[in-house]
Structure formats: structure tokens, C-alpha cells
C-alpha atoms as a PDB file:
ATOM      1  CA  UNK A   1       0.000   0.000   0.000  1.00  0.00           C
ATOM      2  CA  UNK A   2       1.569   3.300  -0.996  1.00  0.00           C
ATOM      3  CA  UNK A   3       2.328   5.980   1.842  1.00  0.00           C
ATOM      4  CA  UNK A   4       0.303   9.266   2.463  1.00  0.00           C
ATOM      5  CA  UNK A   5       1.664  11.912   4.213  1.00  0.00           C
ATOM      6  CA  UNK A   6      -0.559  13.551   6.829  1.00  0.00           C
ATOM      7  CA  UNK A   7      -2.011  16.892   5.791  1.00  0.00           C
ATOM      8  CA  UNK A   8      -0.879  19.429   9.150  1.00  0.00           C
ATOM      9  CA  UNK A   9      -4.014  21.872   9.289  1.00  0.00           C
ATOM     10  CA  UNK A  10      -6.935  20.272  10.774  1.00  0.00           C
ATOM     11  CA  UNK A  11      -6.046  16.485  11.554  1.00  0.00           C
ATOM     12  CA  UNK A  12      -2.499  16.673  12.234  1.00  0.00           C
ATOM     13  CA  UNK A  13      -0.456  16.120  15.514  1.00  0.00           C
ATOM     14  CA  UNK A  14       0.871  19.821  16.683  1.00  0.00           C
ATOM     15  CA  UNK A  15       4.575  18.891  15.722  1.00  0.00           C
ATOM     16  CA  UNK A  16       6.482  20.847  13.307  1.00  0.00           C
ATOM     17  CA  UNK A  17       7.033  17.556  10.798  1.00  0.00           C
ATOM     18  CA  UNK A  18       4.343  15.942   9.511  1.00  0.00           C
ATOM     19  CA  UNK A  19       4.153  11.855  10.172  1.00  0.00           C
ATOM     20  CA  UNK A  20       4.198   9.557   7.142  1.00  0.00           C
ATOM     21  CA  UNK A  21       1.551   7.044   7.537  1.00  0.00           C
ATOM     22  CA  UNK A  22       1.909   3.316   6.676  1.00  0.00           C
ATOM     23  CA  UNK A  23      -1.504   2.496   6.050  1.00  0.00           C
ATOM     24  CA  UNK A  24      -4.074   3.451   4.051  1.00  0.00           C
ATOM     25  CA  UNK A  25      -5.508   6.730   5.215  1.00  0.00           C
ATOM     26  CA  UNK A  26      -5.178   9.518   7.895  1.00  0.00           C
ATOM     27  CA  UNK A  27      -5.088   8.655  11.628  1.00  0.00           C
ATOM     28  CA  UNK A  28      -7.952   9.673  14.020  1.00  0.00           C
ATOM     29  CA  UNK A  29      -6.105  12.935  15.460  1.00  0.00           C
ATOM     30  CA  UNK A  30      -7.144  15.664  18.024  1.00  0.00           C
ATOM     31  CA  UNK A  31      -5.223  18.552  16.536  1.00  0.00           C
ATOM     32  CA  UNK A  32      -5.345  22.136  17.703  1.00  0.00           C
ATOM     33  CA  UNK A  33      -8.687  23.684  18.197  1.00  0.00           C
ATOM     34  CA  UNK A  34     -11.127  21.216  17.628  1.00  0.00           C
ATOM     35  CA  UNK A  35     -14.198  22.282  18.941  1.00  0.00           C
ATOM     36  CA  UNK A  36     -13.526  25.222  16.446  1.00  0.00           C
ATOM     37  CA  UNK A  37     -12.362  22.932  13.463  1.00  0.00           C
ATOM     38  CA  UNK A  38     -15.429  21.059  14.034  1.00  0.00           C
ATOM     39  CA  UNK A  39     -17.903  19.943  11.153  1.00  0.00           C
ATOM     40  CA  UNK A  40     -21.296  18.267  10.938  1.00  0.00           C
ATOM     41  CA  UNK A  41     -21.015  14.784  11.601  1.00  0.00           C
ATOM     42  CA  UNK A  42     -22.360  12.229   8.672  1.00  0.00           C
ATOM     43  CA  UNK A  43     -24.357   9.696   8.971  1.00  0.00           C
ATOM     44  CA  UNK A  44     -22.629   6.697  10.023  1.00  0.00           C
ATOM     45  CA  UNK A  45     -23.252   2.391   9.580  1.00  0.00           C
ATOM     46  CA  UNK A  46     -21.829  -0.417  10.844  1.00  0.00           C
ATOM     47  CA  UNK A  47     -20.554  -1.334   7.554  1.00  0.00           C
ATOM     48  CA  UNK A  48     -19.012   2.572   7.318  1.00  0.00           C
ATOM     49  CA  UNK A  49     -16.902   1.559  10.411  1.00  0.00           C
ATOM     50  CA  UNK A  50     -16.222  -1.939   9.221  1.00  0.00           C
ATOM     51  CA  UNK A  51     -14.532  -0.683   5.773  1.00  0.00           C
ATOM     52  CA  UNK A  52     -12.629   2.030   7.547  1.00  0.00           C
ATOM     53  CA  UNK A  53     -10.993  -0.333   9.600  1.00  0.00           C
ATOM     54  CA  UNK A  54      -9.646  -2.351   6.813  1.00  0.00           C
ATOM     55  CA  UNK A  55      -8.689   0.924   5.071  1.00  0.00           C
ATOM     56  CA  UNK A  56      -6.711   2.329   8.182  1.00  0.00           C
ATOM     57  CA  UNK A  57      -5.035  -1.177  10.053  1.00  0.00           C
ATOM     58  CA  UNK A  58      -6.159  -3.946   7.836  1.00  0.00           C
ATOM     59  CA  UNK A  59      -9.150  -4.784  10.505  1.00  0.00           C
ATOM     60  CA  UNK A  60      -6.282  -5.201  12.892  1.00  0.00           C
ATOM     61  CA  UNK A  61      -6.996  -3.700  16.376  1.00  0.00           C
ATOM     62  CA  UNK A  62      -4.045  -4.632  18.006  1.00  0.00           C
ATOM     63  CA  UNK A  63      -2.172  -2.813  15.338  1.00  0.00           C
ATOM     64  CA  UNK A  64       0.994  -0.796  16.805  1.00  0.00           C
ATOM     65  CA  UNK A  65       3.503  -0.319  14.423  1.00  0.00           C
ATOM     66  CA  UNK A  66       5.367   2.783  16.833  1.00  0.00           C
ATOM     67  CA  UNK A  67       4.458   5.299  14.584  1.00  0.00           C
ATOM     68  CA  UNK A  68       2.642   6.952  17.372  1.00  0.00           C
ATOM     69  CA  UNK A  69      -0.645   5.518  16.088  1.00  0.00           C
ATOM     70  CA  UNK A  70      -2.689   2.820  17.353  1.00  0.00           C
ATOM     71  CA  UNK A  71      -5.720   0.268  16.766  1.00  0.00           C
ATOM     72  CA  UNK A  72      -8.205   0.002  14.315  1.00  0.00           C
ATOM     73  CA  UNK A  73      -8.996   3.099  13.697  1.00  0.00           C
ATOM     74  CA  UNK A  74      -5.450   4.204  14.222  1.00  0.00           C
ATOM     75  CA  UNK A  75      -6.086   6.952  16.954  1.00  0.00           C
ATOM     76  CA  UNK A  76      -3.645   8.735  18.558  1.00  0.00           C
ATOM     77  CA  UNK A  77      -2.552   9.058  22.236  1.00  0.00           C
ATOM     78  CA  UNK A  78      -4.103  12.452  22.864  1.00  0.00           C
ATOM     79  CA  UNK A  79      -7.367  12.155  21.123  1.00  0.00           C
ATOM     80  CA  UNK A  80      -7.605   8.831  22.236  1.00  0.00           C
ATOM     81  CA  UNK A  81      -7.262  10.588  25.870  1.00  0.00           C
ATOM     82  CA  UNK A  82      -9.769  13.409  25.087  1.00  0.00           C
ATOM     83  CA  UNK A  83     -12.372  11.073  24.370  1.00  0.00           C
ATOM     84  CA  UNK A  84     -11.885   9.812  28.442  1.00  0.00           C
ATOM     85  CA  UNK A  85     -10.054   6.375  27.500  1.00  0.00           C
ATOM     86  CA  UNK A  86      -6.962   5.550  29.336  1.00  0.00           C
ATOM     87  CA  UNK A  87      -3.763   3.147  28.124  1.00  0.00           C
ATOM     88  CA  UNK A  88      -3.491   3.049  24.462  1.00  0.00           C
ATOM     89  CA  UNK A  89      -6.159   2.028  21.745  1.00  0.00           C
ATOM     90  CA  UNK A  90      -4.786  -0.929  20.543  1.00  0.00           C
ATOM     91  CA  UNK A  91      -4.905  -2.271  24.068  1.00  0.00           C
ATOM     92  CA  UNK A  92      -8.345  -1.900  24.252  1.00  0.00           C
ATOM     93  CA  UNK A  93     -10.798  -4.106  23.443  1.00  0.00           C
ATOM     94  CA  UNK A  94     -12.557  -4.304  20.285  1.00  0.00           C
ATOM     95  CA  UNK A  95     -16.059  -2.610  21.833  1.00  0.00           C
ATOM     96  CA  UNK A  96     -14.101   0.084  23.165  1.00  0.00           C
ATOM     97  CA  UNK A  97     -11.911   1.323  20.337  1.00  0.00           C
ATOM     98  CA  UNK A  98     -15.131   0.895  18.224  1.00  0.00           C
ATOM     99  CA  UNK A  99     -17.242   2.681  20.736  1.00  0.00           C
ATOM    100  CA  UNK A 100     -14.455   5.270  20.742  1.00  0.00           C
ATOM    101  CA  UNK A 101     -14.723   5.675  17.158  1.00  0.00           C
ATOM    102  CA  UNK A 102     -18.141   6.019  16.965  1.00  0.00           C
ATOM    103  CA  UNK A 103     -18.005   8.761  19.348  1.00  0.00           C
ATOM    104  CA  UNK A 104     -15.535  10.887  17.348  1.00  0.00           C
ATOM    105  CA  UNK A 105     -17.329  10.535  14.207  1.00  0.00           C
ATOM    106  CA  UNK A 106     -20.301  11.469  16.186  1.00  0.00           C
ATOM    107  CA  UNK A 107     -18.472  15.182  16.888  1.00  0.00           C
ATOM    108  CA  UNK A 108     -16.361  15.200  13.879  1.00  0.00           C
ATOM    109  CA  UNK A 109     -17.879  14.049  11.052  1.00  0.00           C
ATOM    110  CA  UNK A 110     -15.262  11.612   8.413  1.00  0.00           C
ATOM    111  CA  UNK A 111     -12.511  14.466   8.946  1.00  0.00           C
ATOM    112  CA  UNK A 112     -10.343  12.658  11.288  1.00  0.00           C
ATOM    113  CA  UNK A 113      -9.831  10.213   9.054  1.00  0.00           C
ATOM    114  CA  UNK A 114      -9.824  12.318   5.347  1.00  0.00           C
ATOM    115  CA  UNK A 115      -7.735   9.859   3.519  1.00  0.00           C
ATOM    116  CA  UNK A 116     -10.095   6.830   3.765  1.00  0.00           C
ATOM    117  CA  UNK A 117     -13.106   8.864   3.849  1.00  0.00           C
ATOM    118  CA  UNK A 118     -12.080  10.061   0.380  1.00  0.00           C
ATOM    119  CA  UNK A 119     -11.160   6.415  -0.805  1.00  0.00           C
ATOM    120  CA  UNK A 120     -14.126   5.039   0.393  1.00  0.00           C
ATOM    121  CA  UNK A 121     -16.217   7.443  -0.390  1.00  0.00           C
ATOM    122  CA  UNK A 122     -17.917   8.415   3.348  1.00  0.00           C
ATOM    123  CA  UNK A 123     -18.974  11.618   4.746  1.00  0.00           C
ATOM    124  CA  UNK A 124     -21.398  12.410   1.526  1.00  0.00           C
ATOM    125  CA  UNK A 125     -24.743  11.882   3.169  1.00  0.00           C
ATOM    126  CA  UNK A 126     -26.954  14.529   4.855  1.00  0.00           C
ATOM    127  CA  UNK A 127     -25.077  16.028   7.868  1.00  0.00           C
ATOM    128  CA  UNK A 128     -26.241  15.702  10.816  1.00  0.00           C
ATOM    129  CA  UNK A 129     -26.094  18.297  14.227  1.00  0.00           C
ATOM    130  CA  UNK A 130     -22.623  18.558  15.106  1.00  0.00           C
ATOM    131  CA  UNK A 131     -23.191  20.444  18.932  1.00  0.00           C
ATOM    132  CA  UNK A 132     -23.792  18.785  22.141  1.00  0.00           C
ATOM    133  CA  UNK A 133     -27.202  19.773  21.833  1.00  0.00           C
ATOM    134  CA  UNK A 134     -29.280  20.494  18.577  1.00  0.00           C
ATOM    135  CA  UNK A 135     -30.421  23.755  17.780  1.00  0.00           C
ATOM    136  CA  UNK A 136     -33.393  21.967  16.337  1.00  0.00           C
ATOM    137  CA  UNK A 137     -35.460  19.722  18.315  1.00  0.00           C
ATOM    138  CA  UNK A 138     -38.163  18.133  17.085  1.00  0.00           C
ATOM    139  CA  UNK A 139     -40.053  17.439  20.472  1.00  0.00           C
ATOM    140  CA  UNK A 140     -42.703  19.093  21.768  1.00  0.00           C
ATOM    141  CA  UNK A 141     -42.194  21.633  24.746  1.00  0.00           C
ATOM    142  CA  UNK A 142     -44.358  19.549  27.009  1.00  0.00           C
ATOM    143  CA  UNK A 143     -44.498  16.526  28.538  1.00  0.00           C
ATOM    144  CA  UNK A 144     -44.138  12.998  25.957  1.00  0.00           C
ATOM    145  CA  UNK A 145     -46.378  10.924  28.161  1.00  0.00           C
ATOM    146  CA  UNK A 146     -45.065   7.484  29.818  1.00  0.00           C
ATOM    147  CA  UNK A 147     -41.694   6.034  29.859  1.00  0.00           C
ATOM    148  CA  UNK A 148     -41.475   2.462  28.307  1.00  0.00           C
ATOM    149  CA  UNK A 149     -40.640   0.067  30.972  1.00  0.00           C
ATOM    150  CA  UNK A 150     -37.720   0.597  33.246  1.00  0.00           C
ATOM    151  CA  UNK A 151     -35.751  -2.641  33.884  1.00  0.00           C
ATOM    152  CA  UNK A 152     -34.120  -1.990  36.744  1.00  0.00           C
ATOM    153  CA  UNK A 153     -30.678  -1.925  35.451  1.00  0.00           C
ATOM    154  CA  UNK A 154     -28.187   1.410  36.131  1.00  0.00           C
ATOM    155  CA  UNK A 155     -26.690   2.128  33.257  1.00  0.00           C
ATOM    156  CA  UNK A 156     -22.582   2.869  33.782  1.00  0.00           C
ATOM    157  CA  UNK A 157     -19.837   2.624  31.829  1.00  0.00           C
ATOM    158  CA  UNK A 158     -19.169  -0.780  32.769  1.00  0.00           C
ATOM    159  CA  UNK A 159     -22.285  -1.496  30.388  1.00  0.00           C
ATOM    160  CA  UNK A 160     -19.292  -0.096  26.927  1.00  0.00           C
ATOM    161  CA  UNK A 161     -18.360  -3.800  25.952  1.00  0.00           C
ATOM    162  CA  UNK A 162     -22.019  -4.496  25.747  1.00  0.00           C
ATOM    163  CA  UNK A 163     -24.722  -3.805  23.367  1.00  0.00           C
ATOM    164  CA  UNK A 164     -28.117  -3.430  25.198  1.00  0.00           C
ATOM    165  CA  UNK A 165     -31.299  -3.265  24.032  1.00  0.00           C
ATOM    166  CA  UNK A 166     -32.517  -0.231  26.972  1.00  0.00           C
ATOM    167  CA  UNK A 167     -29.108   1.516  26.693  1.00  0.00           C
ATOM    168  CA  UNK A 168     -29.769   1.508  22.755  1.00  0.00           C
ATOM    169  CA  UNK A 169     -33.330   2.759  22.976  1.00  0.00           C
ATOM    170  CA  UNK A 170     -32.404   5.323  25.808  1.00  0.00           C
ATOM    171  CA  UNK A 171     -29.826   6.866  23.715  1.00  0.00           C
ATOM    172  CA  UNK A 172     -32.278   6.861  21.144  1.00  0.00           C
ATOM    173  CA  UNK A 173     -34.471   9.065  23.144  1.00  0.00           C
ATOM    174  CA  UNK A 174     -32.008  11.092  24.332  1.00  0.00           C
ATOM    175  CA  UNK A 175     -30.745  11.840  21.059  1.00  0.00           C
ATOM    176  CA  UNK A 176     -34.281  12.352  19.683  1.00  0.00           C
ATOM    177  CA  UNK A 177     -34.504  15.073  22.640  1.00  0.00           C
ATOM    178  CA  UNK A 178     -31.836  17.344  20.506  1.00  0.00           C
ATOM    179  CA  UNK A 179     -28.231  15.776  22.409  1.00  0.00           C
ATOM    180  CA  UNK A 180     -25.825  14.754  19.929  1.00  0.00           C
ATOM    181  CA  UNK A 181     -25.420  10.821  20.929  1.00  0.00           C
ATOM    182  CA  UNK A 182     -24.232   7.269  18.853  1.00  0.00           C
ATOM    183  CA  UNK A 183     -27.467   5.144  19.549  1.00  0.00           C
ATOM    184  CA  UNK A 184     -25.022   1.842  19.572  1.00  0.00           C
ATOM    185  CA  UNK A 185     -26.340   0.026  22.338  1.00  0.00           C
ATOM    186  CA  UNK A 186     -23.492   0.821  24.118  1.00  0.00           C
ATOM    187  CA  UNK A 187     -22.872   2.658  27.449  1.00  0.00           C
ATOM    188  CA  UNK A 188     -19.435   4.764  27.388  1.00  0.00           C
ATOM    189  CA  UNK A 189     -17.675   7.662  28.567  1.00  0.00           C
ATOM    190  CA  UNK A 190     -19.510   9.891  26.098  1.00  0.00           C
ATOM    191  CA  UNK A 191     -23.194   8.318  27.169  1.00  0.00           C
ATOM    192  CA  UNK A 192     -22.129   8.971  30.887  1.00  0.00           C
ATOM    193  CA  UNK A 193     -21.213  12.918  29.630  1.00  0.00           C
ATOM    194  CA  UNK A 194     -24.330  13.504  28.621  1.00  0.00           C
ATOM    195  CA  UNK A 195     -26.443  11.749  31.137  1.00  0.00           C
ATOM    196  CA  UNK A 196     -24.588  13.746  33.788  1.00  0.00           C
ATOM    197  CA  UNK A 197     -25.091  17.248  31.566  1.00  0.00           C
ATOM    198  CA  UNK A 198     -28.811  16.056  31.781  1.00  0.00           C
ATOM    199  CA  UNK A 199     -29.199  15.443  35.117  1.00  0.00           C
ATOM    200  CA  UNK A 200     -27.797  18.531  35.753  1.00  0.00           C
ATOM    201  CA  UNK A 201     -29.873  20.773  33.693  1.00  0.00           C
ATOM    202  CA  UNK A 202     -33.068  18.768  34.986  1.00  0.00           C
ATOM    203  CA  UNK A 203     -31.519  19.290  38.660  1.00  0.00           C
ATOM    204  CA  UNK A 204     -32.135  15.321  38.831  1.00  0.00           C
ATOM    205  CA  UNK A 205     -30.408  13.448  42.020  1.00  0.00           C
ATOM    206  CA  UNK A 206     -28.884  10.708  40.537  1.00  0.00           C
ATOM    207  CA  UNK A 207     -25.177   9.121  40.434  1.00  0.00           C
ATOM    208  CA  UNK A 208     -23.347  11.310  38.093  1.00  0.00           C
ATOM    209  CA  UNK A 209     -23.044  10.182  34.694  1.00  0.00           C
ATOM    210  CA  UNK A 210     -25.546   7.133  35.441  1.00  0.00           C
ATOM    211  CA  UNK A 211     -28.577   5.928  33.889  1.00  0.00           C
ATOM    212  CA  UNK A 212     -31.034   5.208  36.680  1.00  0.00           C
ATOM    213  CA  UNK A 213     -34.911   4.943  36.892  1.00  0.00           C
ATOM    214  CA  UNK A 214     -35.121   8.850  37.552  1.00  0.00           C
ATOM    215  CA  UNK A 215     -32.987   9.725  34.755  1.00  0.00           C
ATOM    216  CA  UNK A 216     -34.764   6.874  32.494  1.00  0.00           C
ATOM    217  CA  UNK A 217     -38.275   8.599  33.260  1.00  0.00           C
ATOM    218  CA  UNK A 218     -37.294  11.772  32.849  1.00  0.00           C
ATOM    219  CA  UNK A 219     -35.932  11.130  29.092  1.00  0.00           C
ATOM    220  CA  UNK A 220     -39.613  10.488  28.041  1.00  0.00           C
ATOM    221  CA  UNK A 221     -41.805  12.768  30.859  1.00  0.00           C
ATOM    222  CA  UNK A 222     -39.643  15.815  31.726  1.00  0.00           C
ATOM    223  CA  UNK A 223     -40.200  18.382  28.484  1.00  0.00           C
ATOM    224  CA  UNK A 224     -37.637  19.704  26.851  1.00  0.00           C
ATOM    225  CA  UNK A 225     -35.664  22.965  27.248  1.00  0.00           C
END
């Protein structure tokens, strides 16, 4: 596979020599100012995330090949810290570096990975909102009537190498509600950001960044503001 150099304005580590990449696109990168950099993120499927993976490491998420990029997805150390993950990517597990890379797409759109995204082709469909919250919520102002069931199960991020059905369907909700939020079944550091923002603007007394039967009522009852 031929080598691409990394392009230093948006995607870039902040060092004054660009890094030559082995594989076959950009890495997942914080760079310098990125709430500011920030575009609308895409539309994103399982099969998006499967073909990057072979485009960036082969499908390999152990992949560390000490070019300062790691995993999958090929994130590096600081954005993979950003995003609230400790150790390095490609010593995660498979959940978590995908969760991971859901959640940056989530905020960022294809751009942190511009070389694949071209190749293959992504970030074309309809954007969607790229802020924590959307300026354009659908919901009524008033109350949505009853909560499906609550099954008695706190949500934490102990729930990330899982996909469940009630963490799927309350992000779902919550992302119907205007907050910008993967519905992938599964419960991570970015989930736990915005149940604690929620609880918090709601004034709700729950264990911060939780998912507990207050917090799970109040995603359907409580109206929106």
C-alpha cells in the first residue's frame, strides 16, 4: 500500500514535521482547536466503520507499528485521551476502540480520518447536528407521556463492551430530545457525559453520569428545554 503523508491543518499532531503514515488513510487525530475545526457529523453504519478499519489497520486492532498511532482506527494518544479512554487504543478491546470511534465521528464528522473517507467514499450523506445539543429539536415543549418500561438496570460505563437493548433505545431518546449521541447500544464515557449534563440541567439526584430509573423517566416525561 503506498504511503500518504498527513495533511498538518486540521487532523495533524501539533509537531512541526508531519508523520508519514503506513496504512491506508489519515489517523484519528485531536489537533489544535477542535471544537472550532469542528464539522457536521455524517451519517454513520456499521458497515461505514467496518470498511474504515480495513482501510486504516487492515481490521487489525491490536495494530501498533510505533508510529505513534494505534488500533483500528489508528487513533492517537491524545485524542484517544480526550475522548476519556486511558492506556493506548490498541490495548483496548474491540467494543471500546469501536465505541471510541463512533463517538468521534459522532463530533467530527469523516474528517479525522480524510484519507479513507475520500477512498471510500464516506462523509457524503446529509449532515447531521454537530453540537452537544441540537439547535433543532423536534419534540414538543411539554411533557411525551409514559416512559417504556424501566428494567431496573443502572446504566454505567461498565455497560461499553455491551450492546443493550434499553441503553440503545435510551440513547435513542435522548438523542431524539436534541443531544448529539451514537445510539449503539453501548454505554461509554460519552453516554455517561451527557447523562450527567442532563441530570444537571433537569436538577435530577442521581449518580453522576448514570442511567437510573429517575434519569430513564425523565428522558420520556420531563419536556424539553
Amino acid at each position: 500500500m503506498s504511503l500518504l503523508r498527513a495533511h498538518k491543518p486540521k487532523h495533524a499532531k501539533p509537531s512541526k514535521a508531519a508523520p508519514v503514515l503506513a496504512v491506508g488513510g489519515m489517523t484519528a487525530t485531536l489537533g489544535a482547536g477542535l471544537s472550532a475545526a469542528a464539522s457536521s457529523a455524517q451519517a454513520a453504519g456499521q458497515d461505514d466503520f467496518a470498511r474504515l478499519r480495513v482501510c486504516e489497520s487492515g481490521n487489525h486492532y491490536a495494530t501498533n507499528t510505533g508510529n505513534g498511532f494505534y488500533g483500528a482506527y489508528q487513533f492517537d494518544a491524545r485524542t484517544w485521551h480526550g475522548l476519556g479512554y486511558s492506556g493506548l487504543p490498541s490495548n483496548a478491546s474491540p467494543a471500546t476502540q469501536d465505541a471510541a470511534a463512533h463517538e468521534l465521528q459522532a463530533q467530527r464528522g469523516w474528517q479525522p480520518w480524510p484519507g479513507c473517507s475520500r477512498k471510500l467514499g464516506l462523509g457524503r450523506e446529509a449532515a447531521a447536528p454537530r453540537a452537544s445539543r441540537s439547535r433543532f429539536v423536534v419534540l414538543p415543549k411539554s411533557t411525551s407521556g409514559k416512559a417504556p418500561g424501566y428494567n431496573g438496570h443502572v446504566m454505567t460505563t461498565a455497560d461499553i463492551d455491551t450492546t443493550r437493548a434499553d441503553v440503545k433505545a435510551w440513547q435513542a431518546r435522548m438523542r431524539a430530545r436534541g443531544w448529539d449521541l451514537s445510539v449503539d447500544g453501548r454505554y461509554g464515557p460519552h453516554s455517561a457525559r451527557v447523562a450527567a449534563r442532563f441530570a444537571a440541567e433537569k436538577r435530577l439526584h442521581t449518580s453522576q453520569g448514570t442511567v437510573d430509573r429517575v434519569l430513564w423517566t425523565a428522558a420520556w416525561q420531563l419536556p424539553v428545554s
